[in-house]
C-alpha atoms as a PDB file:
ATOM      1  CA  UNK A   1      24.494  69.048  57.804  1.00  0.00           C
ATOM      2  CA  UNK A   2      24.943  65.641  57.318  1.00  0.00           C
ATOM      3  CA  UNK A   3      29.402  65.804  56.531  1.00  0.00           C
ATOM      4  CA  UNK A   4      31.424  67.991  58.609  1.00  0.00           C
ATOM      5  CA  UNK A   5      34.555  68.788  59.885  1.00  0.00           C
ATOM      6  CA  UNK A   6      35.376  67.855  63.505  1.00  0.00           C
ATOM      7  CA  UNK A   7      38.052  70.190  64.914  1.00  0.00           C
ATOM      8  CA  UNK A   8      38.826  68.100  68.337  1.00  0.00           C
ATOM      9  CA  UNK A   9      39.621  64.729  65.769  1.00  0.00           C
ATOM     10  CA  UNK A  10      41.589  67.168  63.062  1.00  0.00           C
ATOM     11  CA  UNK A  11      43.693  68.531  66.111  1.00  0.00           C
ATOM     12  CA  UNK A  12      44.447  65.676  68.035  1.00  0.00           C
ATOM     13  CA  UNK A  13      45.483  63.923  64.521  1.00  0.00           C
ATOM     14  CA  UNK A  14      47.334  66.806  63.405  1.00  0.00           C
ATOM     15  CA  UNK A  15      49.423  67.606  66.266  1.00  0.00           C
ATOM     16  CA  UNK A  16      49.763  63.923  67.702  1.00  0.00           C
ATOM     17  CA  UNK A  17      48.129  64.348  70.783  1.00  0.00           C
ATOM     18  CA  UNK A  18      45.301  62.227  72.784  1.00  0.00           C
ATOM     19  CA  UNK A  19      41.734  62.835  73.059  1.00  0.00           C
ATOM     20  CA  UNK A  20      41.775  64.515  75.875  1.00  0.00           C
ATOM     21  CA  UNK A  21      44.061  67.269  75.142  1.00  0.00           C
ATOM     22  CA  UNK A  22      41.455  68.562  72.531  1.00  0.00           C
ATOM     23  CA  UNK A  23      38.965  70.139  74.580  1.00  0.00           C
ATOM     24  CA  UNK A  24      38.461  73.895  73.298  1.00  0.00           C
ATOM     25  CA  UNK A  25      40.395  75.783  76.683  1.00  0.00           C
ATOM     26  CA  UNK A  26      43.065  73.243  76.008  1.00  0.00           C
ATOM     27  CA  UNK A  27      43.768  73.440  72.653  1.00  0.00           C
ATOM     28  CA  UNK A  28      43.743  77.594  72.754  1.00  0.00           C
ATOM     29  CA  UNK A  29      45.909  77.095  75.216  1.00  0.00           C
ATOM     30  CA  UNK A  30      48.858  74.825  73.607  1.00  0.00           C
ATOM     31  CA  UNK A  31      48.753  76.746  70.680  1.00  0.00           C
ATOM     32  CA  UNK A  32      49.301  80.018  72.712  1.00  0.00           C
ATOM     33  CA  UNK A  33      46.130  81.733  72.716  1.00  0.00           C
ATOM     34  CA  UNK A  34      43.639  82.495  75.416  1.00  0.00           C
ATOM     35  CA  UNK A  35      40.118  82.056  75.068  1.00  0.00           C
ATOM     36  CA  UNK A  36      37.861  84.611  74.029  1.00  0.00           C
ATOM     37  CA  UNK A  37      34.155  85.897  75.207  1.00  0.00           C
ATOM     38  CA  UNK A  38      32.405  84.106  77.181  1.00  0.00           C
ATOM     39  CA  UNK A  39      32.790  80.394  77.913  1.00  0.00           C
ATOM     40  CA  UNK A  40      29.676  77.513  76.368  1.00  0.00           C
ATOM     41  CA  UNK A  41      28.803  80.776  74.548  1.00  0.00           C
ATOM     42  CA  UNK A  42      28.043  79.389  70.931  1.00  0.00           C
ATOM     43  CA  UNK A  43      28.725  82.500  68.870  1.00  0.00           C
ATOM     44  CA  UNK A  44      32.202  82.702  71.455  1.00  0.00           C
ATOM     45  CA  UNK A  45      32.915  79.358  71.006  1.00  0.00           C
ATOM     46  CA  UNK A  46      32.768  78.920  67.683  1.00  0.00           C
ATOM     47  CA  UNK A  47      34.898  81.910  67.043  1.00  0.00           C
ATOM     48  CA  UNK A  48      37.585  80.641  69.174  1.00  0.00           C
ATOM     49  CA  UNK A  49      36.876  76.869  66.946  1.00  0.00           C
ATOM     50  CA  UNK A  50      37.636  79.212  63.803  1.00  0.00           C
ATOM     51  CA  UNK A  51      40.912  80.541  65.432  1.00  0.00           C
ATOM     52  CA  UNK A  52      42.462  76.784  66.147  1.00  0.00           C
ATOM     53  CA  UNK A  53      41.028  75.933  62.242  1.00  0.00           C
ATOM     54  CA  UNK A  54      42.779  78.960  60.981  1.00  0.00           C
ATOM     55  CA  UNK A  55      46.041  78.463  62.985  1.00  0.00           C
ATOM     56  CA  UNK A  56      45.757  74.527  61.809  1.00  0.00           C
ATOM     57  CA  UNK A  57      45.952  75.759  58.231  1.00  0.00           C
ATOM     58  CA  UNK A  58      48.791  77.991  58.783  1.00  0.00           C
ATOM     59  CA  UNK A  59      50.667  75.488  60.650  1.00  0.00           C
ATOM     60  CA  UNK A  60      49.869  73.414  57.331  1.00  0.00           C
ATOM     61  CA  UNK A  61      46.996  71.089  58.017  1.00  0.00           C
ATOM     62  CA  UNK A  62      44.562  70.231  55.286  1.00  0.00           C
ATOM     63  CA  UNK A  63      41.145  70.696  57.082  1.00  0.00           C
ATOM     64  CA  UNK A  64      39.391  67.600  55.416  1.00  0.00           C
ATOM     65  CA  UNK A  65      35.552  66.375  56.086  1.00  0.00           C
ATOM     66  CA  UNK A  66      36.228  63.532  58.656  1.00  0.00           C
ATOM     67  CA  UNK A  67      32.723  62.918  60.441  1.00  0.00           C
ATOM     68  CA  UNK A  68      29.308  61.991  58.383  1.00  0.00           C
ATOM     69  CA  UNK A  69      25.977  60.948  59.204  1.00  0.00           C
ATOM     70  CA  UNK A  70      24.456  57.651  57.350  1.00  0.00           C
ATOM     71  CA  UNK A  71      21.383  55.847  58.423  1.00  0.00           C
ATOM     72  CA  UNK A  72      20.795  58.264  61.819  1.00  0.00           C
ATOM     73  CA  UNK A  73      24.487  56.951  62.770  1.00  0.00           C
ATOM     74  CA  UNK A  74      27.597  59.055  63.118  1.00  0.00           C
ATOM     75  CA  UNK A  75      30.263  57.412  60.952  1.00  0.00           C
ATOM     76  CA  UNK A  76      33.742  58.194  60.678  1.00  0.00           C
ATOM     77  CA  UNK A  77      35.309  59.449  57.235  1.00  0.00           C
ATOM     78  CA  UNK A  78      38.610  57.981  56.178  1.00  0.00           C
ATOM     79  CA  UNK A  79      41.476  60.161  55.621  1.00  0.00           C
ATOM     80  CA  UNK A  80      41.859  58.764  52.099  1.00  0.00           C
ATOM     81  CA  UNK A  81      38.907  59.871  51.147  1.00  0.00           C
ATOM     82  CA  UNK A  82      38.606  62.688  48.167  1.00  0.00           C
ATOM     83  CA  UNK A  83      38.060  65.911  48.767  1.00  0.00           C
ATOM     84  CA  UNK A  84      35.270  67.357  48.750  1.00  0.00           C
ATOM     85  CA  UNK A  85      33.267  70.701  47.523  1.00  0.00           C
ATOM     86  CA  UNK A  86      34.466  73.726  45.712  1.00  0.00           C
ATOM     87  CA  UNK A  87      38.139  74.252  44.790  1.00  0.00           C
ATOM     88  CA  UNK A  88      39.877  77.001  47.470  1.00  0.00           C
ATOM     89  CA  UNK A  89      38.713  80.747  46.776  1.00  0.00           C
ATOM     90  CA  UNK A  90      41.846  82.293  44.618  1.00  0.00           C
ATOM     91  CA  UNK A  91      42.622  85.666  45.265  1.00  0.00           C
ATOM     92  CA  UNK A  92      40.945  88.496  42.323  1.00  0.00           C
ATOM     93  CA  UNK A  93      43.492  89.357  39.837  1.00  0.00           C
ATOM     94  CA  UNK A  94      43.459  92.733  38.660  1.00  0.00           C
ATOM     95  CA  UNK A  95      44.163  94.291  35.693  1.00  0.00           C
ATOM     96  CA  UNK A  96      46.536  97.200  35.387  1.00  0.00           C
END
């Protein structure tokens, strides 16, 4: 795992707000849902991570790769950067 995706930077860019309005309880909470399981639960709290990414996307966010490491050091991706990885998953079409 050396690119990924970091949810508190994507938010807090995404819907203008500071640093510290993206911890997890917070961000659940301004976008209207509560937290579920158990809290600093990984499996919990990386379900409610996928919920914010989901509602991100539907609010119209493009989820991009914005955190690497090079050299042992955590860099910073720019947002022009390309994309990255597979083109989206289209849905099956079926024949009739």
């Amino acid at each position: 795992a050396k690119k990924w995706i970091n949810i508190r930077k994507s938010y807090g860019n995404f819907y203008k707000v500071p640093r510290n309005q993206t911890k997890l309880t917070i961000m659940l909470e301004k976008l209207g849902m509560s937290y579920d399981g158990r809290p600093h639960s990984g499996l919990d709290d990386s379900k409610n991570i996928a919920r914010i990414a989901i509602r991100m996307l539907q609010d119209g966010c493009e989820l991009r790769v914005n955190e690497r490491m090079h050299a042992g050091q955590l860099m910073t991706v720019s947002p022009a950067a390309p994309l990255e990885g597979a083109p989206a998953p289209q849905m099956p079409r079926y024949r009739n």
